[in-house]
N, C-alpha and C. Protein backbone atom coordinates (compact mmCIF):
# COMPACT_ATOMS: atom_id res chain seq x y z
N UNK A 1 -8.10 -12.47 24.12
CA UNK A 1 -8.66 -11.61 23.09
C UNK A 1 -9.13 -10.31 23.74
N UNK A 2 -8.63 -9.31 22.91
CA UNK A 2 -9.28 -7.87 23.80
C UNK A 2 -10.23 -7.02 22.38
N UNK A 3 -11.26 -6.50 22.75
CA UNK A 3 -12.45 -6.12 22.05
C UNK A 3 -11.26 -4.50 21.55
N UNK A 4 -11.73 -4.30 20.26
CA UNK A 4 -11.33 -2.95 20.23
C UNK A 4 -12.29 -2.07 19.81
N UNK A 5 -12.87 -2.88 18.93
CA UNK A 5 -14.31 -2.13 18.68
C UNK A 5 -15.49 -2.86 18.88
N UNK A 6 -16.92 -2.51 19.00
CA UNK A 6 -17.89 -3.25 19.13
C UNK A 6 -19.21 -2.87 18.60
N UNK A 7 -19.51 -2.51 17.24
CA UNK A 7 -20.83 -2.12 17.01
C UNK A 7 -22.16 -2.78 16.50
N UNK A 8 -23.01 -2.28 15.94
CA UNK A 8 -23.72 -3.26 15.69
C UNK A 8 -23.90 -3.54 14.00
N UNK A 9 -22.83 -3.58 13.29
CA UNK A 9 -22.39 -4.03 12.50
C UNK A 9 -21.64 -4.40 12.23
N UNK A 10 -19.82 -4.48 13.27
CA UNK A 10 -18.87 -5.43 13.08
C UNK A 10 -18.47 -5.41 14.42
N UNK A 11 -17.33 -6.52 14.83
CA UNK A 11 -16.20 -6.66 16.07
C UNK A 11 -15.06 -6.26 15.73
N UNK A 12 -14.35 -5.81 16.02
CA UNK A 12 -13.05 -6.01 16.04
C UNK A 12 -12.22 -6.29 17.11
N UNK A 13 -11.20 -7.26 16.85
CA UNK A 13 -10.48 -7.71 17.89
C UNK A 13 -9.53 -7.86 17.75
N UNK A 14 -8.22 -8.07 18.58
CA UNK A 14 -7.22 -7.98 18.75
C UNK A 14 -6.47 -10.04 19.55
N UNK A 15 -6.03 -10.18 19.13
CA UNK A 15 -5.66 -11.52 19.34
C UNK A 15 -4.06 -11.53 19.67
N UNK A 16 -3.58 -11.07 20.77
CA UNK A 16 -2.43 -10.75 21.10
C UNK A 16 -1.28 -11.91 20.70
N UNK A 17 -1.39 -13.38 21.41
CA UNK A 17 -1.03 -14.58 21.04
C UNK A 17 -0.67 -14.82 19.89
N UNK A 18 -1.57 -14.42 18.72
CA UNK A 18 -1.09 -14.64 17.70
C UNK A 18 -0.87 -13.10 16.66
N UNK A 19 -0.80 -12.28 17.46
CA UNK A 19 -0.32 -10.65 16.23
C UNK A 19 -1.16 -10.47 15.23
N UNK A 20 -2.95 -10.32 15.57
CA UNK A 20 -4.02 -10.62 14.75
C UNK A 20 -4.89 -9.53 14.99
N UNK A 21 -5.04 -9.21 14.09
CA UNK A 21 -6.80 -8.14 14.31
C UNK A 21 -7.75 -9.06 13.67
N UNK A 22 -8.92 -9.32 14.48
CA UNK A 22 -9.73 -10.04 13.42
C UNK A 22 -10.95 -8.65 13.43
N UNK A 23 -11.86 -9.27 12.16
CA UNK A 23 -12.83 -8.13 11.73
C UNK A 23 -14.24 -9.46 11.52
N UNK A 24 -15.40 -9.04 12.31
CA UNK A 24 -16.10 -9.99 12.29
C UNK A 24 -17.02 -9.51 12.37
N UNK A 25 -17.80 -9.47 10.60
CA UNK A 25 -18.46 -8.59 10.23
C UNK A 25 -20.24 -9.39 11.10
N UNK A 26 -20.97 -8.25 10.74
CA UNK A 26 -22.54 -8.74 11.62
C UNK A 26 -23.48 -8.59 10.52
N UNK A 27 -24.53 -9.36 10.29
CA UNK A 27 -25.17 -8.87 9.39
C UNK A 27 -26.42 -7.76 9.39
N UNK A 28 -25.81 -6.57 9.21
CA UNK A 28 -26.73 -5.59 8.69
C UNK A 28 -25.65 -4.84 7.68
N UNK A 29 -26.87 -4.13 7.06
CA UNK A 29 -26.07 -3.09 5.56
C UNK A 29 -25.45 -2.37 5.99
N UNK A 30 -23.97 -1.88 5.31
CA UNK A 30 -23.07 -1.31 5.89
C UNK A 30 -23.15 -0.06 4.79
N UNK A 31 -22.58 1.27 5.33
CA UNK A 31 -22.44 2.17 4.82
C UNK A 31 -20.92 2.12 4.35
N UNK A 32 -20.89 3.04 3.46
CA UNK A 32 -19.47 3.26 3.57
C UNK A 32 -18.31 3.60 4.62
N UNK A 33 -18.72 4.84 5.70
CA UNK A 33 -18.14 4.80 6.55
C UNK A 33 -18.11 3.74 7.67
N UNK A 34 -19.27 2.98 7.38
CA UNK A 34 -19.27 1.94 8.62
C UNK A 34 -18.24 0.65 8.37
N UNK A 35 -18.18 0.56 6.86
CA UNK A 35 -17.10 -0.50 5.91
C UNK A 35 -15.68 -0.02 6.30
N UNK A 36 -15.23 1.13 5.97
CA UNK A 36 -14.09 1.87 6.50
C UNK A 36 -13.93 1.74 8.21
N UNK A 37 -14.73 2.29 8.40
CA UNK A 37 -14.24 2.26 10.08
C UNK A 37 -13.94 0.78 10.60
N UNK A 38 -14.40 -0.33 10.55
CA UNK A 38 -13.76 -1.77 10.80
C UNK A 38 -12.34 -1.71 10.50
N UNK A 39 -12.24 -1.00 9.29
CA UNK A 39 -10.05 -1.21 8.91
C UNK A 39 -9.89 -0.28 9.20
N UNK A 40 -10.13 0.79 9.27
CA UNK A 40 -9.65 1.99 10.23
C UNK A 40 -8.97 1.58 11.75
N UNK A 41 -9.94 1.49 12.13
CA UNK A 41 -9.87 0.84 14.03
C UNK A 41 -8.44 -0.49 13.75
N UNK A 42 -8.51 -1.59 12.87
CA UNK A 42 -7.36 -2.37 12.39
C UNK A 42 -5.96 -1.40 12.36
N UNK A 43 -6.10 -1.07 11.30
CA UNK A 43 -5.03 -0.21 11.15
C UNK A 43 -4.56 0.84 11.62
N UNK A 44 -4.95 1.63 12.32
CA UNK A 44 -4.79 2.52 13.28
C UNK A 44 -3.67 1.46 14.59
N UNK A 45 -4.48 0.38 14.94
CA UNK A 45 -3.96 -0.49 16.56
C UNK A 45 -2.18 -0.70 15.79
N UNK A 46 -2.44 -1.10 14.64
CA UNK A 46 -1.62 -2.03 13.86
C UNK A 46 -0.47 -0.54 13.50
N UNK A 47 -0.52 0.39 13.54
CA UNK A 47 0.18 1.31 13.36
C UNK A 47 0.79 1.77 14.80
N UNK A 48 0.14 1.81 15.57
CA UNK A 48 0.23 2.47 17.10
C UNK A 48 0.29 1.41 18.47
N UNK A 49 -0.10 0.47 17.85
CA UNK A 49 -0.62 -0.78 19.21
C UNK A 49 0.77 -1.23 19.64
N UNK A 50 0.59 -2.00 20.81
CA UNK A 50 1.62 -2.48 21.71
C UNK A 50 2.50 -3.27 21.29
N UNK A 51 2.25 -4.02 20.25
CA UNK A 51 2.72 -5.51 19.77
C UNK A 51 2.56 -5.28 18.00
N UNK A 52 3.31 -5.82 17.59
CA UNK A 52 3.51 -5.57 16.07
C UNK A 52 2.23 -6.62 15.90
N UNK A 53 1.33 -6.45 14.22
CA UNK A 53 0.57 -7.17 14.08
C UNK A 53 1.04 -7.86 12.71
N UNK A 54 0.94 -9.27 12.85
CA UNK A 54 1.55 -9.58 11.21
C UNK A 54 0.42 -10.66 10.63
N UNK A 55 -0.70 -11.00 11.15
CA UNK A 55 -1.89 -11.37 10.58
C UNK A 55 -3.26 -10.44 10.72
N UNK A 56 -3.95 -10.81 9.79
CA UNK A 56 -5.59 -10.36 9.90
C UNK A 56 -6.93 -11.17 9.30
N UNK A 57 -7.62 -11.24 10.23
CA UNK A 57 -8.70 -12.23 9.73
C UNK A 57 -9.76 -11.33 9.56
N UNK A 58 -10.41 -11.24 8.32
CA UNK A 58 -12.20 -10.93 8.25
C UNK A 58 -12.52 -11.98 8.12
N UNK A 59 -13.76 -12.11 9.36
CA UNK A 59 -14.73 -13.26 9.18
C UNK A 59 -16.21 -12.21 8.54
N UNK A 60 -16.29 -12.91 6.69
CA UNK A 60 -17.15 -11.95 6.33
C UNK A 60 -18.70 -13.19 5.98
N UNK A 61 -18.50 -14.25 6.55
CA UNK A 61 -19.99 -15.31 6.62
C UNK A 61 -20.95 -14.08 7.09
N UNK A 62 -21.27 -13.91 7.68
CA UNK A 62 -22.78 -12.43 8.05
C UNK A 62 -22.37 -11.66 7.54
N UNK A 63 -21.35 -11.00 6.40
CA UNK A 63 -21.36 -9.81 5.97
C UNK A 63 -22.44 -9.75 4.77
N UNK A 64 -22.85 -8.51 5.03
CA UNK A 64 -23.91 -8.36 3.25
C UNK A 64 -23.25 -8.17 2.35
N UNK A 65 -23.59 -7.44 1.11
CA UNK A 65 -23.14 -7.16 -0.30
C UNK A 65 -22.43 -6.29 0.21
N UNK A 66 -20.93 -6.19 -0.47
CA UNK A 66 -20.13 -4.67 -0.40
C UNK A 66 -20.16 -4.01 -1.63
N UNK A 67 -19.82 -3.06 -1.76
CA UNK A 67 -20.10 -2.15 -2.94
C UNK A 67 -18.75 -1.88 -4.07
N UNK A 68 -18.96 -2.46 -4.81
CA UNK A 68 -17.60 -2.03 -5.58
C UNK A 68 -16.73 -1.23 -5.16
N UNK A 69 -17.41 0.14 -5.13
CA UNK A 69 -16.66 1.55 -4.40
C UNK A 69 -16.08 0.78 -2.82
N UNK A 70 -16.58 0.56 -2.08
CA UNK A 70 -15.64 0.35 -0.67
C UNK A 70 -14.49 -0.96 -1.10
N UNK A 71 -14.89 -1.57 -1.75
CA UNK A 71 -13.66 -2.69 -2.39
C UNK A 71 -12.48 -2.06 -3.10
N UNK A 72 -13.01 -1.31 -3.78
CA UNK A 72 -11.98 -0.18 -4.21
C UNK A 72 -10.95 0.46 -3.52
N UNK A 73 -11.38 1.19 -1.92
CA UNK A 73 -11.36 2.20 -1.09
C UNK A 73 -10.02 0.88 -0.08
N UNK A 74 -10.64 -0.40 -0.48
CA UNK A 74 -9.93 -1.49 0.73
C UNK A 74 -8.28 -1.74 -0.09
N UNK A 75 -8.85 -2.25 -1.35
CA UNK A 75 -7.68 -2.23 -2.20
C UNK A 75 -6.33 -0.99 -2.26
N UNK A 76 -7.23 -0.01 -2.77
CA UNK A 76 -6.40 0.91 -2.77
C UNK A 76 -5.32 1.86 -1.59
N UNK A 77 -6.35 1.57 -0.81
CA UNK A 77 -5.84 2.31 0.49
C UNK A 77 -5.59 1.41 1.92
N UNK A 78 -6.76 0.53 2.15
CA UNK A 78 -6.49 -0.57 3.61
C UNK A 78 -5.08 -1.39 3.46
N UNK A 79 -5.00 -2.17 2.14
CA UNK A 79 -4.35 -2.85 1.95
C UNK A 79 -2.93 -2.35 1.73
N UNK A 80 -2.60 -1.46 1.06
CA UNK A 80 -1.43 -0.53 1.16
C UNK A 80 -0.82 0.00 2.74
N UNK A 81 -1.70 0.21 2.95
CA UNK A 81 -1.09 0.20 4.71
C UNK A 81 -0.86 -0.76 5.43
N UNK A 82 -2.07 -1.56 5.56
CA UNK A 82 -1.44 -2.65 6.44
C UNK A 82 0.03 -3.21 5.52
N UNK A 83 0.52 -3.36 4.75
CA UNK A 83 1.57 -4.11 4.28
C UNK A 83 2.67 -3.00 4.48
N UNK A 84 2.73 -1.58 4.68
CA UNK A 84 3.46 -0.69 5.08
C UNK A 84 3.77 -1.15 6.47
N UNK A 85 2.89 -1.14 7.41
CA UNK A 85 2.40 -1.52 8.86
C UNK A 85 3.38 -2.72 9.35
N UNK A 86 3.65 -3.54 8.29
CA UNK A 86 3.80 -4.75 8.76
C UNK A 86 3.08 -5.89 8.66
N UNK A 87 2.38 -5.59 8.00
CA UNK A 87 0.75 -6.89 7.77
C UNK A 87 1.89 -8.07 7.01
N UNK A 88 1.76 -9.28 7.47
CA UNK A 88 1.81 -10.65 6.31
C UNK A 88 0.83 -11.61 5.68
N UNK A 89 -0.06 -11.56 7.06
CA UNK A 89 -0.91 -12.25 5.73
C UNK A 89 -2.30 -12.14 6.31
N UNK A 90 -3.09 -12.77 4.89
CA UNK A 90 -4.59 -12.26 6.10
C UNK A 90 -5.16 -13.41 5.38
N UNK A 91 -6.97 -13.71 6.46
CA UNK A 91 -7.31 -14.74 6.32
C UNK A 91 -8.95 -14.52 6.28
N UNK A 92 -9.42 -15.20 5.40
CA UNK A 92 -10.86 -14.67 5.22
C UNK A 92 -11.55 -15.89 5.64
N UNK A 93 -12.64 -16.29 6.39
CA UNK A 93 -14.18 -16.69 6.93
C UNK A 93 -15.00 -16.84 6.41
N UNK A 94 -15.05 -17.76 5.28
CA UNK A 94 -16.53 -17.22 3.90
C UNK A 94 -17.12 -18.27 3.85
N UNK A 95 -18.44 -18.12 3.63
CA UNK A 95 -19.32 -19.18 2.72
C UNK A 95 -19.05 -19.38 1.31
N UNK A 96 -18.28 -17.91 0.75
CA UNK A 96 -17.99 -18.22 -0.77
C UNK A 96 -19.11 -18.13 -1.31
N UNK A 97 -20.20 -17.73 -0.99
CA UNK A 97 -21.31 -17.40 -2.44
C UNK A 97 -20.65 -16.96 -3.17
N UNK A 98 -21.39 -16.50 -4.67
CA UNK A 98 -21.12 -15.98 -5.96
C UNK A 98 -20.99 -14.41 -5.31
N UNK A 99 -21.39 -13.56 -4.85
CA UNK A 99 -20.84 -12.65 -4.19
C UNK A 99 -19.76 -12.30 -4.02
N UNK A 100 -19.95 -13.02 -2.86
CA UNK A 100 -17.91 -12.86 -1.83
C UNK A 100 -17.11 -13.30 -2.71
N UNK A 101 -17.26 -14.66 -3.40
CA UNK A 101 -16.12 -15.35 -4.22
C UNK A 101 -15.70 -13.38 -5.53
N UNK A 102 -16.67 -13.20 -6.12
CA UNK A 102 -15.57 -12.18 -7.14
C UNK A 102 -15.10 -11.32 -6.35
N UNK A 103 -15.76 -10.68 -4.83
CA UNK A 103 -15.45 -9.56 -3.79
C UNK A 103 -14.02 -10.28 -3.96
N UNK A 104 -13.77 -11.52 -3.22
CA UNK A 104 -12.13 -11.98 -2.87
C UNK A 104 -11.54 -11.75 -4.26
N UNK A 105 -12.34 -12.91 -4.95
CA UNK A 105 -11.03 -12.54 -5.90
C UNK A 105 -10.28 -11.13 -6.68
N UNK A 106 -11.01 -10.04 -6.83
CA UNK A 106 -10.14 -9.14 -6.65
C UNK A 106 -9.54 -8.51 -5.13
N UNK A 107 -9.99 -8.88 -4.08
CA UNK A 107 -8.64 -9.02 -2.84
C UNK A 107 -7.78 -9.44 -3.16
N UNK A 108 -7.80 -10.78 -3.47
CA UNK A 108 -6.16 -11.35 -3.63
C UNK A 108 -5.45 -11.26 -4.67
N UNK A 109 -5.85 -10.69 -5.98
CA UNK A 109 -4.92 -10.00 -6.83
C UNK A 109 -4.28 -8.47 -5.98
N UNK A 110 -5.22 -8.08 -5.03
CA UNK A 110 -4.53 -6.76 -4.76
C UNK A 110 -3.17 -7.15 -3.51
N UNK A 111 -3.59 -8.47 -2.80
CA UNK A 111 -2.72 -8.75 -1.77
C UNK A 111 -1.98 -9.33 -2.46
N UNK A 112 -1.69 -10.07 -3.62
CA UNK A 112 -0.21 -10.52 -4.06
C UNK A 112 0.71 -9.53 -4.40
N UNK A 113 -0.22 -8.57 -4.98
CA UNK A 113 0.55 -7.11 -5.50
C UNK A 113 1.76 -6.80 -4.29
N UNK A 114 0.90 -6.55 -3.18
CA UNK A 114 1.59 -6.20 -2.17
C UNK A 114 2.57 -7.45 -0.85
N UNK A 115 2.39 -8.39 -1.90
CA UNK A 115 3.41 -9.44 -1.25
C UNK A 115 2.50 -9.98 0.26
N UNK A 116 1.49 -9.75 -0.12
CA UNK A 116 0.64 -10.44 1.15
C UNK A 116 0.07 -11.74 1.00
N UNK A 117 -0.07 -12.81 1.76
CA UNK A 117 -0.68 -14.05 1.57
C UNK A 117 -2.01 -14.19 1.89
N UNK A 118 -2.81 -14.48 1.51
CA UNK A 118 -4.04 -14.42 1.48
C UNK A 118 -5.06 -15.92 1.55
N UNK A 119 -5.78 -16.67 2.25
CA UNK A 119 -6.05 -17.93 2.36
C UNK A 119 -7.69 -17.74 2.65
N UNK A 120 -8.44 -18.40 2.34
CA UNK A 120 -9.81 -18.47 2.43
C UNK A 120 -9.76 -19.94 3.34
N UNK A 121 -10.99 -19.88 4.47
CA UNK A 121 -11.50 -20.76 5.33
C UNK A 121 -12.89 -20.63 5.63
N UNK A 122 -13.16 -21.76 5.83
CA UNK A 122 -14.45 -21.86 6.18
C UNK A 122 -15.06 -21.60 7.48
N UNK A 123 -14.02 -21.93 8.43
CA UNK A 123 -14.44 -21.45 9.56
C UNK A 123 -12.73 -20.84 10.27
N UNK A 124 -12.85 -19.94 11.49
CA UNK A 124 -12.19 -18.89 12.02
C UNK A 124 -11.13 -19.61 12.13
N UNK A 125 -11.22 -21.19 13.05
CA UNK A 125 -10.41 -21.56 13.50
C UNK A 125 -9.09 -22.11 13.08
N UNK A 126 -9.67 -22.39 11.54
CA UNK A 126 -8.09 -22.90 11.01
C UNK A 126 -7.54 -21.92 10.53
N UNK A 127 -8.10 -20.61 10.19
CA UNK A 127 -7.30 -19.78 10.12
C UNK A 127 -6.43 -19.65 11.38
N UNK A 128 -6.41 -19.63 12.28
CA UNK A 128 -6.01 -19.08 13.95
C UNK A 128 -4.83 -20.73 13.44
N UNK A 129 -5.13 -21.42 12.89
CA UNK A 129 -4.09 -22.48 12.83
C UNK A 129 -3.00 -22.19 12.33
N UNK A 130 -3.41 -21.91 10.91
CA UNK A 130 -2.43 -21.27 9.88
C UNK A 130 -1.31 -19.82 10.68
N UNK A 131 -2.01 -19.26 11.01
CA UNK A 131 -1.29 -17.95 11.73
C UNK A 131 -0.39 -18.58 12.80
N UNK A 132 -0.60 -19.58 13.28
CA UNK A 132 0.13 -19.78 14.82
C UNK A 132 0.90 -20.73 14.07
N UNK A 133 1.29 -21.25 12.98
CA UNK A 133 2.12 -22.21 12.45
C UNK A 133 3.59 -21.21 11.56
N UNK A 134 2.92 -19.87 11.80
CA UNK A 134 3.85 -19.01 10.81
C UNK A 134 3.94 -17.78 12.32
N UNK A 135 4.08 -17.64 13.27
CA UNK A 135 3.90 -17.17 14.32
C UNK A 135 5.69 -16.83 14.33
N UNK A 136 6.07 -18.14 14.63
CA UNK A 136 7.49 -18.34 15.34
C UNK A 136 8.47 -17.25 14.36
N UNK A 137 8.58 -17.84 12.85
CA UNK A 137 9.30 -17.42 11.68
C UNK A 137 8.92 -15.56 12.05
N UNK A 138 7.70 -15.16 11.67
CA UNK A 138 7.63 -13.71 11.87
C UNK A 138 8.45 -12.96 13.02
N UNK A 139 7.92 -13.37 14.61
CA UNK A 139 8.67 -12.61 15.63
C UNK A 139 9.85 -13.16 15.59
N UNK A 140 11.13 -13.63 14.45
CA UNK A 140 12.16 -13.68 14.83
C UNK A 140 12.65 -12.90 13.60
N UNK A 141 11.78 -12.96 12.37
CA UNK A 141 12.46 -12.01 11.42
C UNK A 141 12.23 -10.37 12.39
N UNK A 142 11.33 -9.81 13.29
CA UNK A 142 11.14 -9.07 13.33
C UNK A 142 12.04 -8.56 14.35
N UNK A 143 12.51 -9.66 15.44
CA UNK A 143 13.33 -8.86 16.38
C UNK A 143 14.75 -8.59 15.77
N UNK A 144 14.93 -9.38 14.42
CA UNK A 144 16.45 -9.36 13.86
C UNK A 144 16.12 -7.55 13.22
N UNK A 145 15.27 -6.89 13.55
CA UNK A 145 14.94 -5.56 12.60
C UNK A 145 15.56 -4.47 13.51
């Protein structure tokens, strides 16, 4: 795992092994630009980085309330890129309060839109399961490109 970002409101990381940015939010209140810059730093690697990326995990258990407006800003614009990018599927980290649960559920109306798969877990690791079980299929559709 290599750190790409590190502040004191999210991680971001890079998971080479499996073609992953994860986003692993911290709990303090996030601004808008501080919400943006986590998929910024994603999508930027995922546009430019060494290795094609075809998963993404937010682990959002410590994240606070997000704001309609930056859900908006993710939908409209994060998510449109990464699936330009190459994104297949992404994987969320939740406790699922009444919160996060309506936050996701308009995520994953916006990721079917865009032909992305989308899976909720409870903890990081079975996501990292799921991704390494769909690993093989991706880097061979991709070298046939």
């Amino acid at each position: 795992m290599r750190t790409l970002a590190d502040t004191d409101f999210v991680t971001v990381a890079l998971h080479e092994d499996l073609h992953l940015v994860s986003v692993t939010w911290k709990p303090k209140a996030l601004s808008f630009s501080d919400y943006k810059y986590a998929f910024e730093v994603s999508l930027e690697y995922q546009e430019k980085g060494d290795i094609p990326i075809f998963n993404f995990l937010s682990d959002v258990r410590a994240q606070t309330v997000v704001s309609p407006q930056y859900r908006k800003w993710f939908q409209e614009v994060a998510v449109p890129s990464a699936a330009k990018f190459g994104m297949k599927r992404g994987a969320v980290a939740t406790d699922a309060n009444v919160f996060k649960r309506y936050y996701l559920n308009h995520i994953m109306d916006t990721t079917k839109h865009f032909g992305l798969a989308l899976k909720l877990f409870k903890e990081p690791e079975n996501a990292f399961k799921w991704f390494k079980s769909c690993l093989a299929e991706d880097l061979a559709k991709f070298q046939k490109k």
